[in-house]
N, C-alpha and C. Protein backbone atom coordinates (compact mmCIF):
# COMPACT_ATOMS: atom_id res chain seq x y z
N UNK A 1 2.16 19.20 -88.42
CA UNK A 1 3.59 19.18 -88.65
C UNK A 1 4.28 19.58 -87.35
N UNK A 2 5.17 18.43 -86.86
CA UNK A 2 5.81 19.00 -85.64
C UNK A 2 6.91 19.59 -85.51
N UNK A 3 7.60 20.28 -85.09
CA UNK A 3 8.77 21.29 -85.41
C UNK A 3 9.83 19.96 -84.17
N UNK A 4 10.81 19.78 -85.44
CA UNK A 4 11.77 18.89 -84.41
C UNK A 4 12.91 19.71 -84.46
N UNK A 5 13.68 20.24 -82.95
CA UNK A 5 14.49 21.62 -82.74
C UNK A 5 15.41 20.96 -81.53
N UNK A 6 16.75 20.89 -81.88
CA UNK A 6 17.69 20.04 -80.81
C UNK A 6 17.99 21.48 -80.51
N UNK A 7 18.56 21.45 -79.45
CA UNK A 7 19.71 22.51 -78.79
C UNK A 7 20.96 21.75 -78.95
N UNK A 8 21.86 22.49 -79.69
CA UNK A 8 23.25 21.99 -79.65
C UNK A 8 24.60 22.73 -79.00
N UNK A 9 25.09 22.06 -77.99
CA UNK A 9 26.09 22.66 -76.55
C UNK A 9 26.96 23.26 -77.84
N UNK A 10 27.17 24.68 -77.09
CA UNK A 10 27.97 25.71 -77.72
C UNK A 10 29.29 24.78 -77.23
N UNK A 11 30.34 24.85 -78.19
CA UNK A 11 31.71 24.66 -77.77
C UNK A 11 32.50 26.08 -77.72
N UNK A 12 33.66 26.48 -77.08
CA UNK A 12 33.84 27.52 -77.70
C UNK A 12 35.39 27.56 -78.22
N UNK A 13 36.12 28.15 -78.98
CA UNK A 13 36.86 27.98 -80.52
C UNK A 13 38.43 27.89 -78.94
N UNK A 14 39.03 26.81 -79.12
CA UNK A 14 40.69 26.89 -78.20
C UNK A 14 41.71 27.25 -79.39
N UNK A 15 42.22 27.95 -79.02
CA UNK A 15 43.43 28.98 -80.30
C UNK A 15 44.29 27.77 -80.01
N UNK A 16 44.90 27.21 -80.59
CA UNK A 16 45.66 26.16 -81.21
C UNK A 16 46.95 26.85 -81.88
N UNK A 17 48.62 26.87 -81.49
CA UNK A 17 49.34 27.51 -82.69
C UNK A 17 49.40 26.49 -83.51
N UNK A 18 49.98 27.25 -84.73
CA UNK A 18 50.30 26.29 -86.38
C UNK A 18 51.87 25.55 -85.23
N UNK A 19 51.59 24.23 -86.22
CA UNK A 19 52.68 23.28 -85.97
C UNK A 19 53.83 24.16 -86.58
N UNK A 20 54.96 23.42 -86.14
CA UNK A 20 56.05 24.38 -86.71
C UNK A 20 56.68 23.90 -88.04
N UNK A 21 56.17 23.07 -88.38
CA UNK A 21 56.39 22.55 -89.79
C UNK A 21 55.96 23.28 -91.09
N UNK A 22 55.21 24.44 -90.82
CA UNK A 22 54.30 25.43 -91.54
C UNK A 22 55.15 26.11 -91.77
N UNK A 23 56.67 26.42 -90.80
CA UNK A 23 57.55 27.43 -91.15
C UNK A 23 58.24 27.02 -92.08
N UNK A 24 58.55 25.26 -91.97
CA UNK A 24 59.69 25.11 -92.62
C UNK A 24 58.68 24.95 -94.29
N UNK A 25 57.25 24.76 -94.64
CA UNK A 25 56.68 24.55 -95.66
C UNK A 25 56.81 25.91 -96.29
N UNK A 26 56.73 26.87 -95.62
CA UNK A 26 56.71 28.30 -96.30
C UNK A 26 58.29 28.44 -96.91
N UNK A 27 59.16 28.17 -95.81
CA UNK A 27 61.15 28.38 -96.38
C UNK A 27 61.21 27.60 -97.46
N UNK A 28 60.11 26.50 -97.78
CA UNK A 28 60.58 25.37 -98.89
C UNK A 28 59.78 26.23 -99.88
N UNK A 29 58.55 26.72 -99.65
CA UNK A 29 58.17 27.24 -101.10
C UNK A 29 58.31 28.57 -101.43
N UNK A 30 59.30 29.28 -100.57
CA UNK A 30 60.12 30.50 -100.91
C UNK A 30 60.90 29.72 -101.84
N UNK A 31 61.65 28.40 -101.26
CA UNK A 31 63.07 28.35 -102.13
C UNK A 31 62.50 27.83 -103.86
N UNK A 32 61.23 26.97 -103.41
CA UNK A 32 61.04 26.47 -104.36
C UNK A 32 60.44 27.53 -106.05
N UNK A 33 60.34 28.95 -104.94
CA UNK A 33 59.67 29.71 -105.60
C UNK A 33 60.35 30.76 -106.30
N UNK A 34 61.69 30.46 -106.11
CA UNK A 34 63.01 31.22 -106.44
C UNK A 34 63.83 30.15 -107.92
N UNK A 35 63.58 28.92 -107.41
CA UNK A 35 64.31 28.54 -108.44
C UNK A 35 63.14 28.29 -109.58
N UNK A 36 61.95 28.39 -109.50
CA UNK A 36 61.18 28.51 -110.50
C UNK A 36 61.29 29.71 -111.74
N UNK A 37 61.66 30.79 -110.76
CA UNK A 37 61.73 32.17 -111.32
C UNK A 37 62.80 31.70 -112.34
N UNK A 38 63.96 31.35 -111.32
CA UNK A 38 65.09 31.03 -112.50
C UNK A 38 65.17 30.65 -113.19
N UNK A 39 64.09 29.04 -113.51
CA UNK A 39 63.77 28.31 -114.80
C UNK A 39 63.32 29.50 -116.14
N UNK A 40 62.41 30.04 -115.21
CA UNK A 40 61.90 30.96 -116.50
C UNK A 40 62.58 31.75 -116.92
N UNK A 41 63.60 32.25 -116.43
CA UNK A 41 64.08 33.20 -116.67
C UNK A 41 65.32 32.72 -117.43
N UNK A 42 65.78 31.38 -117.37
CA UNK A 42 67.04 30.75 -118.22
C UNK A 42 65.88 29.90 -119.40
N UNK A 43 64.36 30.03 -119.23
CA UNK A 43 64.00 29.52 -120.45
C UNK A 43 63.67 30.70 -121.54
N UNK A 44 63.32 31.84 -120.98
CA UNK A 44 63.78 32.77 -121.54
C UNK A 44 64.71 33.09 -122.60
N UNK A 45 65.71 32.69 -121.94
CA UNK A 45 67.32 33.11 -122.28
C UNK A 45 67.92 32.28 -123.80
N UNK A 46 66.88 31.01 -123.16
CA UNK A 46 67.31 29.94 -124.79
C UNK A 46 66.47 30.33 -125.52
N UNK A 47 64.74 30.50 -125.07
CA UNK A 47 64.15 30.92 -126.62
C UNK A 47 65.08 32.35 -127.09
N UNK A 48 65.72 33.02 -126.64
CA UNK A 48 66.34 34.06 -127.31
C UNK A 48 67.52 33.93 -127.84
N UNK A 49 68.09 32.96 -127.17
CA UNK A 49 69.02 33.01 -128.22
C UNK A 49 68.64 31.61 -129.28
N UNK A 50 67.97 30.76 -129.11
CA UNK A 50 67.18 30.05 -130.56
C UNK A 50 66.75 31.15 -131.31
N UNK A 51 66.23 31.87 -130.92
CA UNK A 51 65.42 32.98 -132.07
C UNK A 51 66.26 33.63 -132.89
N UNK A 52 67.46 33.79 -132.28
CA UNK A 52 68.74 34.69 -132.74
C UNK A 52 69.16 34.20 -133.92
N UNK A 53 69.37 32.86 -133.14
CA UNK A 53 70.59 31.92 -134.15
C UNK A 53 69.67 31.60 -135.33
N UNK A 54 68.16 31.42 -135.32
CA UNK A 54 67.46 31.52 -136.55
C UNK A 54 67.24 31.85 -136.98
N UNK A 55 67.19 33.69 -136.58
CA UNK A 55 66.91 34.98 -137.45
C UNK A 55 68.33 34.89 -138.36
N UNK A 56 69.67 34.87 -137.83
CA UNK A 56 70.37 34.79 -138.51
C UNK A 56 71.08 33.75 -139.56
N UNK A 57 70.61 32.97 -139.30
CA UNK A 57 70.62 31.53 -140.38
C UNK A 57 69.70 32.21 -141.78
N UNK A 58 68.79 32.59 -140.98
CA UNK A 58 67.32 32.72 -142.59
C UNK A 58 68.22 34.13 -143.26
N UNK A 59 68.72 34.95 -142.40
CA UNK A 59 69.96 36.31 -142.77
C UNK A 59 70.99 35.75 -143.97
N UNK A 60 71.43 34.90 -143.35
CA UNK A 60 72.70 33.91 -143.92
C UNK A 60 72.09 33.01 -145.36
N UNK A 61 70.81 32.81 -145.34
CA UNK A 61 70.21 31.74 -146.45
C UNK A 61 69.80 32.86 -147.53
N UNK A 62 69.60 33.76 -146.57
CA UNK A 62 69.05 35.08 -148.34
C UNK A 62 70.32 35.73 -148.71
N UNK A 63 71.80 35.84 -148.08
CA UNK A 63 72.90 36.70 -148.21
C UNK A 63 73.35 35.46 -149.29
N UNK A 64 73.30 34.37 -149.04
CA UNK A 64 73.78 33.51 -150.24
C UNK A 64 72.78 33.28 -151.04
N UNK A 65 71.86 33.59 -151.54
CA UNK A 65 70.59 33.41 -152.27
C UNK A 65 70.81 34.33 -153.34
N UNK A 66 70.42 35.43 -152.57
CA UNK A 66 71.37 37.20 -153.51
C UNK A 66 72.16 36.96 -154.34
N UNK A 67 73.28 36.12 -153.79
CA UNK A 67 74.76 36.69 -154.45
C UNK A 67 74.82 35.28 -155.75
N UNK A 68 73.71 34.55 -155.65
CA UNK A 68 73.57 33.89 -156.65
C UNK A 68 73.69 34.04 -158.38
């Protein structure tokens, strides 16, 4: 069995900066990451007040049920 063994030429690592388009990808998914919050936070807002307006409907369906 013959041992087959290349030598392979070291390169060595050239520091490269990030393109500057990386800045503007980060400002976009700050912004994008702000109005997400807000979705949730105005979807929030409707399941609560759906929940409201239905707690008080089923309120409203037994107050006339009662007085039957």
């Amino acid at each position: 069995m013959s041992r087959k063994i290349v030598d392979l030429p070291i390169r060595e690592r050239v520091q490269t900066r990030p393109p500057v388009s990386d800045f503007w990808f980060a400002q976009l998914d700050v912004r994008l990451g702000k109005i997400e919050a807000m979705l949730t936070r105005l979807e929030w807002q409707v399941w609560i007040i759906v929940c409201t307006v239905f707690g008080l409907s089923i309120l409203e369906i037994i107050n006339a049920l009662s007085a039957v």
